[in-house]
Protein backbone atom coordinates (compact mmCIF):
# COMPACT_ATOMS: atom_id res chain seq x y z
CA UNK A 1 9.57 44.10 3.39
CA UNK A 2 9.10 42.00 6.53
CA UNK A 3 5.81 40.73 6.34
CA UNK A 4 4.50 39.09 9.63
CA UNK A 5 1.88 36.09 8.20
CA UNK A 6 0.66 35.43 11.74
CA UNK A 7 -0.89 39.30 12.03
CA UNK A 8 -2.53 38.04 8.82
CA UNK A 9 -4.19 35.23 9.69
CA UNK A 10 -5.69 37.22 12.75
CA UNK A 11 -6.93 39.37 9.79
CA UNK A 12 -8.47 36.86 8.45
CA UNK A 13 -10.20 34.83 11.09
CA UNK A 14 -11.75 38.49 12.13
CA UNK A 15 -12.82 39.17 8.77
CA UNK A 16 -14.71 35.57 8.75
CA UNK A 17 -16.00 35.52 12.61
CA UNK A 18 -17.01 39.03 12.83
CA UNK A 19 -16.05 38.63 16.58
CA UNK A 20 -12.29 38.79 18.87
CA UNK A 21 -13.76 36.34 20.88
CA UNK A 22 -14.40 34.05 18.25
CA UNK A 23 -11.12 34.54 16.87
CA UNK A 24 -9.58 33.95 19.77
CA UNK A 25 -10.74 30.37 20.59
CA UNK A 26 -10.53 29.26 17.30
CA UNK A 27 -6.61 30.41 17.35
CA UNK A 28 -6.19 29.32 20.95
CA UNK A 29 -4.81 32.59 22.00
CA UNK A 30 -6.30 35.38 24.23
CA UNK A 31 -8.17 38.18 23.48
CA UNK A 32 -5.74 40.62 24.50
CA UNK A 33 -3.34 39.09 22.09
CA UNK A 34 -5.94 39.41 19.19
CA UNK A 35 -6.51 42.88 19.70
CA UNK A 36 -2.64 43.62 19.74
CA UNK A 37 -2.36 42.27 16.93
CA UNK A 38 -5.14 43.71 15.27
CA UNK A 39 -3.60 46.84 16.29
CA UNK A 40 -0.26 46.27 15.23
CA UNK A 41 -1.27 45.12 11.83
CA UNK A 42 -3.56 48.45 11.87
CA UNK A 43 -0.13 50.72 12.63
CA UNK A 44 1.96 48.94 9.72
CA UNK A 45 -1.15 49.74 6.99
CA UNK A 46 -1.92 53.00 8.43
CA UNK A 47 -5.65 51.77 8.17
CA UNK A 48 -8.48 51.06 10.44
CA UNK A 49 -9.22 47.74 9.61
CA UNK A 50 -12.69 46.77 12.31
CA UNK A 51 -15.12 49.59 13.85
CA UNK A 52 -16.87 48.14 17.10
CA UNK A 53 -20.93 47.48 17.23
CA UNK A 54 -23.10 46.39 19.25
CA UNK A 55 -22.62 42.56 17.90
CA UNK A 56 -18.92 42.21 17.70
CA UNK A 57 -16.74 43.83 14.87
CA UNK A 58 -17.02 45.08 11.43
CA UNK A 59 -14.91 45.50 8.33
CA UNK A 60 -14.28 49.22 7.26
CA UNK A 61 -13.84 49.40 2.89
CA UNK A 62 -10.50 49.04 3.30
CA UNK A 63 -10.26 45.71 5.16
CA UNK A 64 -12.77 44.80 2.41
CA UNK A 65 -9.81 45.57 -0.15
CA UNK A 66 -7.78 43.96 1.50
CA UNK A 67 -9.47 40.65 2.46
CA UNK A 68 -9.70 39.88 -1.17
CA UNK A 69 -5.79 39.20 -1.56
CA UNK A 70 -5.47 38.18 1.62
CA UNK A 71 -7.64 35.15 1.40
CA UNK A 72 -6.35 34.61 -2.01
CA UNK A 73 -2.89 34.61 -0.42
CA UNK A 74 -3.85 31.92 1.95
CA UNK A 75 -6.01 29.99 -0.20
CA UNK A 76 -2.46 29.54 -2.20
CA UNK A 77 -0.59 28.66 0.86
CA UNK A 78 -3.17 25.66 1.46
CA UNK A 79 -3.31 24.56 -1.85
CA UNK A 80 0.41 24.35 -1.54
CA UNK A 81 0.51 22.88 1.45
CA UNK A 82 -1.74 20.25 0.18
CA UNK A 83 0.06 19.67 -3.19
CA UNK A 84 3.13 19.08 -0.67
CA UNK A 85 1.27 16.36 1.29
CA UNK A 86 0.69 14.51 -2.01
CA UNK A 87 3.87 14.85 -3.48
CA UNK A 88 4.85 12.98 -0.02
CA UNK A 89 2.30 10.45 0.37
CA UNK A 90 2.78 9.83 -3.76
CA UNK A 91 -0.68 10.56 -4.38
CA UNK A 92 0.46 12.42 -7.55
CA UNK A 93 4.33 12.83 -9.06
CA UNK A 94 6.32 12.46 -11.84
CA UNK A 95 9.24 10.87 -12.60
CA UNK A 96 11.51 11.47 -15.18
CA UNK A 97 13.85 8.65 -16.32
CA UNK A 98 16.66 8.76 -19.00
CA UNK A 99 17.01 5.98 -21.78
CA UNK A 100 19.36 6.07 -23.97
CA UNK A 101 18.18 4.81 -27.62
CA UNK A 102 19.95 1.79 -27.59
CA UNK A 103 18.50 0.02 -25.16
CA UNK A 104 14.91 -1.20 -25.32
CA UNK A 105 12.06 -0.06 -23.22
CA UNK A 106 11.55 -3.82 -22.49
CA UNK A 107 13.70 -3.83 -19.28
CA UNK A 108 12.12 -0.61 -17.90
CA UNK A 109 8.58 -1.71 -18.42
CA UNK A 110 8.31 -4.03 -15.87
CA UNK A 111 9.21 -1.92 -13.02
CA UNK A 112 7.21 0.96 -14.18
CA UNK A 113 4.31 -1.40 -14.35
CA UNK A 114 4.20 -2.67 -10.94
CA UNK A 115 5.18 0.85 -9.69
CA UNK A 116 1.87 2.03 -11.18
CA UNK A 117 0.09 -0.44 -10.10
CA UNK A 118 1.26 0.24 -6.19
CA UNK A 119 0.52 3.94 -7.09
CA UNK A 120 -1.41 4.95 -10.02
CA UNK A 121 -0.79 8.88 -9.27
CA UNK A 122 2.36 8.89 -10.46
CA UNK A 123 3.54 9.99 -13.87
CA UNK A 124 6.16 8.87 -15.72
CA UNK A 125 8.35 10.92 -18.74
CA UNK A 126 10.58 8.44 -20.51
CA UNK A 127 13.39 10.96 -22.25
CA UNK A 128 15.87 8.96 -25.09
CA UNK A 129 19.03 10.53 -25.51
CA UNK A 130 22.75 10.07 -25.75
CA UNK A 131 24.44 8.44 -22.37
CA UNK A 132 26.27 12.00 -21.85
CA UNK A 133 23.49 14.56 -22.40
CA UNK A 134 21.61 12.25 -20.04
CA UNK A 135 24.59 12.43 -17.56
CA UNK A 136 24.71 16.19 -17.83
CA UNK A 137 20.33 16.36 -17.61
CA UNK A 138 20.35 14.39 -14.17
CA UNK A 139 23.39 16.84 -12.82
CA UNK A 140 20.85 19.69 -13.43
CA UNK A 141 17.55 17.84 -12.27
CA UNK A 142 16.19 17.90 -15.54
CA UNK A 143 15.97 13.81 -14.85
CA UNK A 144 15.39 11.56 -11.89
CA UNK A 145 17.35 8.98 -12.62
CA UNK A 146 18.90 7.10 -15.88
CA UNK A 147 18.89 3.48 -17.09
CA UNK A 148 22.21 2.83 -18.86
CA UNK A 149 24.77 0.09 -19.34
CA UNK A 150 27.91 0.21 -17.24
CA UNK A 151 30.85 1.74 -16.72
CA UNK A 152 29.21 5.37 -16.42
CA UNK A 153 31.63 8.16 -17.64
CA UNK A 154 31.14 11.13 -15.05
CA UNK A 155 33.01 12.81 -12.03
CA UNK A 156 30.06 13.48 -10.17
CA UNK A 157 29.51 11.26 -6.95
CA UNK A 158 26.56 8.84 -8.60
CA UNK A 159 24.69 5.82 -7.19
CA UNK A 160 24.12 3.08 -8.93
CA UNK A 161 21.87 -0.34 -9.17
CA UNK A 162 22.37 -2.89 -11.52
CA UNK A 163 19.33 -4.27 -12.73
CA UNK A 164 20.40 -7.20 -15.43
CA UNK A 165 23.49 -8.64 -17.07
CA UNK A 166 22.91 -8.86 -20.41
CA UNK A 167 24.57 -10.94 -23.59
CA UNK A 168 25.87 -9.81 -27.48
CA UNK A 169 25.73 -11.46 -30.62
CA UNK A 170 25.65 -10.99 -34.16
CA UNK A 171 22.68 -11.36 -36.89
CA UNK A 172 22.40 -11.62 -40.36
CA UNK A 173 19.55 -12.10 -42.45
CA UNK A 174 19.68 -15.52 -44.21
CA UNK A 175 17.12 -15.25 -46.42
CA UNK A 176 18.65 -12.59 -48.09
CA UNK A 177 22.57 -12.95 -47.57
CA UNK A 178 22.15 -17.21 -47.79
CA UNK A 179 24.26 -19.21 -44.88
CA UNK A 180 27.77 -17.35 -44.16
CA UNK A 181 30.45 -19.30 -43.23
CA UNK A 182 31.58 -18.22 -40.09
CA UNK A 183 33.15 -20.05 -37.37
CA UNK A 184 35.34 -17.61 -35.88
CA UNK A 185 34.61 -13.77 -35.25
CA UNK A 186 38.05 -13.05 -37.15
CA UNK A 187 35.35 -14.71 -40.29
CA UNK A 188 33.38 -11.59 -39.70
CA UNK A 189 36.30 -9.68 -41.67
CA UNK A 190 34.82 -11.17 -44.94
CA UNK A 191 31.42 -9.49 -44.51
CA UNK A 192 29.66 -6.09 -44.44
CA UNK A 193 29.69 -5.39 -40.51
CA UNK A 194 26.63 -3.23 -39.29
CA UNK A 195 27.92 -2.22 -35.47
CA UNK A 196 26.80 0.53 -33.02
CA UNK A 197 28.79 3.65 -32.96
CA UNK A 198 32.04 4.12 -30.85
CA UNK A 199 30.45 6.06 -28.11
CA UNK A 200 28.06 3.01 -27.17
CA UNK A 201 29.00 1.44 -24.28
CA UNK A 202 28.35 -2.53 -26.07
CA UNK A 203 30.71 -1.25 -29.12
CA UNK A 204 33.38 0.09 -26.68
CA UNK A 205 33.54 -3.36 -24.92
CA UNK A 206 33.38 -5.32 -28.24
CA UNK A 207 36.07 -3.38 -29.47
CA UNK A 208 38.11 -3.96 -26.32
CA UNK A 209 37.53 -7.57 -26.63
CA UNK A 210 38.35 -7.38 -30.03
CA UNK A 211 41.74 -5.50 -29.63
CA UNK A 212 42.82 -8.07 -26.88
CA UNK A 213 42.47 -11.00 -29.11
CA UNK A 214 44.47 -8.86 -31.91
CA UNK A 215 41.19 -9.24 -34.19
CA UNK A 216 40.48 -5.49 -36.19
CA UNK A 217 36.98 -5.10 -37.82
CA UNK A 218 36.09 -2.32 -39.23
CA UNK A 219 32.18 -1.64 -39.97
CA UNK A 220 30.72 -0.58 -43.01
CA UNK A 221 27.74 1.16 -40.96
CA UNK A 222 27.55 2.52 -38.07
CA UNK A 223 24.56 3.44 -35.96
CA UNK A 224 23.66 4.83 -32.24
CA UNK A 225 19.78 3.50 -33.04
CA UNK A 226 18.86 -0.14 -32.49
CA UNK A 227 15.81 0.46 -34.45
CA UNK A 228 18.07 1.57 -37.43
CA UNK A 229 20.93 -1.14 -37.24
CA UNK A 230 18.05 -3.72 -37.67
CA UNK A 231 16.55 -2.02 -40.56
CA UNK A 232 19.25 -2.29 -42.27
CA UNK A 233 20.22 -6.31 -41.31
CA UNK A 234 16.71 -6.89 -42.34
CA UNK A 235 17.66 -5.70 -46.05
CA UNK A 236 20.56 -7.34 -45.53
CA UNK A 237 22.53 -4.93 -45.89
CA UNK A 238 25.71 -7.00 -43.48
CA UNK A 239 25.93 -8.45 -40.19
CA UNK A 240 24.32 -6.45 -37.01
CA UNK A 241 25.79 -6.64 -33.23
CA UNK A 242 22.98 -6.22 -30.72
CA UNK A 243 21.93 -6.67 -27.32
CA UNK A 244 20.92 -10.77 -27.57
CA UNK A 245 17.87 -10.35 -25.56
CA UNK A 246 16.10 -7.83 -27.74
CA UNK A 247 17.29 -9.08 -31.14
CA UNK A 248 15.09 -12.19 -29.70
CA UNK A 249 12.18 -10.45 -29.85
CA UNK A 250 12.34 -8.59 -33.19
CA UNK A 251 12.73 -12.37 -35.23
CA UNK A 252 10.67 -14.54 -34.30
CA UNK A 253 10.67 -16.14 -37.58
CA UNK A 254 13.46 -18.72 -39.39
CA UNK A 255 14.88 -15.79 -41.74
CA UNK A 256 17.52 -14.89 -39.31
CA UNK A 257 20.89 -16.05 -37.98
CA UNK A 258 22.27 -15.67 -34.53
CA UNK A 259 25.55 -15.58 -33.99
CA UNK A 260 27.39 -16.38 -30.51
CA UNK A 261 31.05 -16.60 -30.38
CA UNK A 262 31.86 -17.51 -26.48
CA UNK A 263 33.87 -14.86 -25.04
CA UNK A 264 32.13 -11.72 -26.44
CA UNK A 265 31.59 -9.14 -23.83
CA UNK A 266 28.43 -8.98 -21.79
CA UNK A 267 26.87 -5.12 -20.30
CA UNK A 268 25.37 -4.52 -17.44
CA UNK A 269 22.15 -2.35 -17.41
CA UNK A 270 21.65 -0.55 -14.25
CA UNK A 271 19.81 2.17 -12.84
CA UNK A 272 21.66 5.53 -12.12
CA UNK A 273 20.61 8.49 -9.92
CA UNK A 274 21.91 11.37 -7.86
CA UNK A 275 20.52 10.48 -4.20
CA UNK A 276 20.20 14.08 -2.83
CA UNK A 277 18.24 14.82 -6.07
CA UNK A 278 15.84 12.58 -5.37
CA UNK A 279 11.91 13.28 -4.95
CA UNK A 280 9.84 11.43 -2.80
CA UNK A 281 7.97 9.63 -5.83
CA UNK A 282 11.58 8.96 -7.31
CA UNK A 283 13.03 7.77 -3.75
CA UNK A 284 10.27 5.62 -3.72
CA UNK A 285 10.51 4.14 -7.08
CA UNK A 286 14.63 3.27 -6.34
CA UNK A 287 13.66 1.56 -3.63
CA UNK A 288 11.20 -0.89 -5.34
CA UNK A 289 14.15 -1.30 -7.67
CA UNK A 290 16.50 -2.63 -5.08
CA UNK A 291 13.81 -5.82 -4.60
CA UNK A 292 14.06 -7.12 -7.87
């Protein structure tokens, strides 16, 4: 059905003004062009929609019946239209980021912060899953954008920002285990080793490292969950690898050991996103990401 939303709006500025005059100044068109279209509208309903009195125009019972949904119609369209113009001017939003569990909400908080503090409107969904059902959620808009360590594993033409460098180490709780003698990571053969699992990108590079210096150590747990791996070195239960930065922050006591060997791989956390996916709030929020 070819609906014509200009005959319509006539309708509806008749219905309200009671008058073709006063429909026609408030529209900006002629008179002549009001009643033709009151007509034509008339013709496609098979209805007649106004009788003529002595004070302008008035609705017959079925333009009654039909103002009802046609207002409501309209009503929709403006609320829409409005909705639209916030959206734009990121007076309201949401914005859906990806974090894998791995990596701490500590080096997203800081840009969401000042983000909400430049515009409190917006929402924010934080969603923690694996790297690749994140990958496969912002290919299908289910996400804005992703915060992950590089390289990214995909085919799809991605952008990318990265945000921080960050450094590895290895922990140990010496309270429990006592002080381990360990001056070389081949030393770390001797212990329980508590590492992330395989898929991780800060395993895959220590593993690299590892095979290039002819060095083989195999873990005794494995774990995709920062939260667990340091559960587990706080029993101590072996020897944990993890992100240097937020291991910092978990002991701030003298029960712990850190570990740094010199060469061990460093990841880069960076912000990921697909930009003809982008929404305004989301465009918006990528580009305060590109001043830090």
């Amino acid at each position: 059905m070819n609906i014509d939303y200009n005959l319509y709006k006539i309708f509806l500025y008749l219905y309200e003004e009671k008058s073709i005059s006063k429909t026609a100044s408030k529209l900006y068109v002629s008179q002549p062009a009001v009643s033709y279209s009151l007509k034509e509208l008339e013709t496609q309903l098979g209805y007649k929609l106004f009788y003529r009195n002595s004070k302008g125009i008035e609705p017959t019972e079925e333009a009654k019946e039909l103002y009802t949904y046609v207002s409501t119609a309209f009503n929709i369209f403006n609320d829409a239209e409005e909705h639209l113009k916030n959206l734009n001017n990121l007076n309201i939003g949401c914005i859906k980021i990806g974090l894998p569990s791995e990596l701490s909400i500590s080096y997203l908080s800081e840009y969401i912060v000042d983000f909400r503090n430049k515009y409190p409107g917006i929402k924010f969904e934080i969603i923690s899953s694996s790297s690749s059902n994140m990958l496969e959620m912002l290919e299908t808009r289910k996400l804005d954008l992703i915060f992950d360590y590089l390289p990214v594993d995909t085919k799809r033409n991605i952008s990318k920002i990265t945000l921080t460098k960050l450094n590895n180490c290895f922990v140990y709780n010496k309270k429990v285990l006592g002080n381990l003698n360990i001056n070389e990571i081949c030393d770390l053969k001797n212990y329980s080793l508590l590492l992330p699992t395989k898929t991780l990108t800060t395993r895959k590079k220590l593993n690299e490292y590892l095979e290039s210096q002819n060095i083989n150590l195999i873990p005794t747990i494995e774990s995709n969950n920062f939260e667990t791996l340091f559960e587990l070195v706080k029993n101590g239960l072996g020897i944990g690898y993890f992100i240097e930065d937020e291991i910092k922050n978990k002991i701030a006591n003298d029960d712990y050991e850190i570990i740094e060997f010199k060469d061990l791989p460093s990841v880069d956390v960076c912000s990921i996103y697909i930009e003809e996916f982008l929404t305004a709030a989301s465009k918006k929020f990528i580009e305060s990401l590109k001043i830090y």
